[in-house]
N, C-alpha and C. Protein backbone atom coordinates (compact mmCIF):
# COMPACT_ATOMS: atom_id res chain seq x y z
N UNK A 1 225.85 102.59 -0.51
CA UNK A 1 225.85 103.60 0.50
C UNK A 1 227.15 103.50 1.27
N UNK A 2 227.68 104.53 1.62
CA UNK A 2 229.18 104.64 2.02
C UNK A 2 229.19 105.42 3.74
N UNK A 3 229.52 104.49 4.64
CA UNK A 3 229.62 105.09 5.87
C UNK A 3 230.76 105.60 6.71
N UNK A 4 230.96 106.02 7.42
CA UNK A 4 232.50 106.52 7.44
C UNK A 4 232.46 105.55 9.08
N UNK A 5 233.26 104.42 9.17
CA UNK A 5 233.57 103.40 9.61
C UNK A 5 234.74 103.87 10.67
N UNK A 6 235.15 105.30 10.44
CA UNK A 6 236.46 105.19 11.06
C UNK A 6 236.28 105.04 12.80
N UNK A 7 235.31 106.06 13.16
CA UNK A 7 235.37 106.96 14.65
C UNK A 7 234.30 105.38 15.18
N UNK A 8 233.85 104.44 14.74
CA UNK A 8 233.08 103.59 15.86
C UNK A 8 233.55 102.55 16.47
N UNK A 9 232.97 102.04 17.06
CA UNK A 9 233.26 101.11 17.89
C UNK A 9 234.27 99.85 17.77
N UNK A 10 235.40 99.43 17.67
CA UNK A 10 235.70 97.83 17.45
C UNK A 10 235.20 96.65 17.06
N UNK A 11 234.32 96.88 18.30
CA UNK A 11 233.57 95.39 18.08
C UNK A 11 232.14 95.31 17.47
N UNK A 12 231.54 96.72 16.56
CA UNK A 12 231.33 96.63 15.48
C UNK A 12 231.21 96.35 14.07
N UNK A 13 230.59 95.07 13.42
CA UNK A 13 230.83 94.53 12.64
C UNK A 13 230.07 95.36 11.34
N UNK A 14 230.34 96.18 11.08
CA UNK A 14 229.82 96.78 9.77
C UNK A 14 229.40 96.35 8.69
N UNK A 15 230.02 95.29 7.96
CA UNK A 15 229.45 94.87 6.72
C UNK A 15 228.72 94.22 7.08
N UNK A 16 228.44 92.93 8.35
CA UNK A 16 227.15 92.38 8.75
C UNK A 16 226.45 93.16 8.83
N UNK A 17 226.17 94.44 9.55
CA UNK A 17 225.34 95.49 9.70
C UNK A 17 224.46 95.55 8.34
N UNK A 18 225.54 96.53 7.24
CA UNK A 18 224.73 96.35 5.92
C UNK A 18 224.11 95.67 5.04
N UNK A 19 224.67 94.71 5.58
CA UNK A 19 224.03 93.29 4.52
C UNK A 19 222.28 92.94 5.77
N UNK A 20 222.58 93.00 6.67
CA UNK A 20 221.26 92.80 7.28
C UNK A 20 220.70 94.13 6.95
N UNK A 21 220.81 95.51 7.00
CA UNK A 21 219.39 96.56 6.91
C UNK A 21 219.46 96.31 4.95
N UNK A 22 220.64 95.82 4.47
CA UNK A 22 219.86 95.92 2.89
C UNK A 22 218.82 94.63 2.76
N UNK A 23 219.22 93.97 3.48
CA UNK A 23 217.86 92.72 3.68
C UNK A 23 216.40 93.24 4.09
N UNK A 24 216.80 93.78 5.19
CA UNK A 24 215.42 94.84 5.83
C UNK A 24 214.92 95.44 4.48
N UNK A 25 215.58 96.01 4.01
CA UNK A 25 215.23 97.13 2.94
C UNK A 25 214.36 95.92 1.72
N UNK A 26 214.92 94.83 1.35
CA UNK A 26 214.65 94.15 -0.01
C UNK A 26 213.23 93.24 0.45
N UNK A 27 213.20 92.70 2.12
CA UNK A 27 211.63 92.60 2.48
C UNK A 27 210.89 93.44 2.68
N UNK A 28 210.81 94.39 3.24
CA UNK A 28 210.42 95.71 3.36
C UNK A 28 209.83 96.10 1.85
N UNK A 29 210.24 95.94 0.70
CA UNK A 29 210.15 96.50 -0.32
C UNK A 29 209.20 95.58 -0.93
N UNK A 30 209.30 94.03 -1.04
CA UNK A 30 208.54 93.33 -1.47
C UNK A 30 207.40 92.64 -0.78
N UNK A 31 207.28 93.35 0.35
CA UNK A 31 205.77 92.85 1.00
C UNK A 31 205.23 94.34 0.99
N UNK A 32 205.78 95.24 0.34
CA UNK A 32 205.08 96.24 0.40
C UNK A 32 204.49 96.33 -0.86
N UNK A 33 204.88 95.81 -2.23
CA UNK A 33 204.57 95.17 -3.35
C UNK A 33 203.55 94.53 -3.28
N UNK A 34 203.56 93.16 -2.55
CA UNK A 34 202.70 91.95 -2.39
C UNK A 34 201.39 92.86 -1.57
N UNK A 35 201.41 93.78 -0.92
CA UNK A 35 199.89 94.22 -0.51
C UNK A 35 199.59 95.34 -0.95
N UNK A 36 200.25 95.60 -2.06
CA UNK A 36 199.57 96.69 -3.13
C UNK A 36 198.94 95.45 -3.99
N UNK A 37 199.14 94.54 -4.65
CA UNK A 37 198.81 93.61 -5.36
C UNK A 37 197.77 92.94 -4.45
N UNK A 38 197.78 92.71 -3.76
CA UNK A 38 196.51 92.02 -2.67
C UNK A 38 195.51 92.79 -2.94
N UNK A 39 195.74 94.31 -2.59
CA UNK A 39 194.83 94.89 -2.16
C UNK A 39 194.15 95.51 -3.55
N UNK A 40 194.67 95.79 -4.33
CA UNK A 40 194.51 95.69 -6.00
C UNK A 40 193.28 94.68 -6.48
N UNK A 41 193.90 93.07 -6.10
CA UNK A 41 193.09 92.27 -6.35
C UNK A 41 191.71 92.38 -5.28
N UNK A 42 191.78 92.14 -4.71
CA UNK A 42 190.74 92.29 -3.81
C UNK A 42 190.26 93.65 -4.08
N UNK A 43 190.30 94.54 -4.75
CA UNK A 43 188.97 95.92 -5.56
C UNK A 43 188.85 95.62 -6.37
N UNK A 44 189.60 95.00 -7.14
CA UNK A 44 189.01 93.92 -8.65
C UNK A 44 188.30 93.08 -8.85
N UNK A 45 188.17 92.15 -7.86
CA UNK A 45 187.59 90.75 -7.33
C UNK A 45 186.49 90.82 -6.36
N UNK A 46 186.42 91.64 -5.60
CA UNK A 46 185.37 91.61 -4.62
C UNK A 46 184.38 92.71 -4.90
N UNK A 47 184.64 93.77 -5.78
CA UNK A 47 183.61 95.12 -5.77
C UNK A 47 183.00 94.84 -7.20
């Protein structure tokens, strides 16, 4: 994803920025995984 870096702030650190919300994004993604699979098991297992 490509941001246009020019018009902000200085003391804005941008690539820290992205590297933390693509982190957000890669937990975000795999606990959203892990409780489809929970919840999967548990209608398999309990009903």
């Amino acid at each position: 994803m490509s941001v246009d870096t020019s018009g902000g702030h200085a003391a804005m650190d941008y690539n820290e920025h992205d590297r933390t919300y693509s982190r957000f994004l890669r937990i975000s993604k795999y606990g959203i995984i892990a409780l489809v699979v929970l919840l999967a098991s548990m209608a398999y297992f309990l009903v």
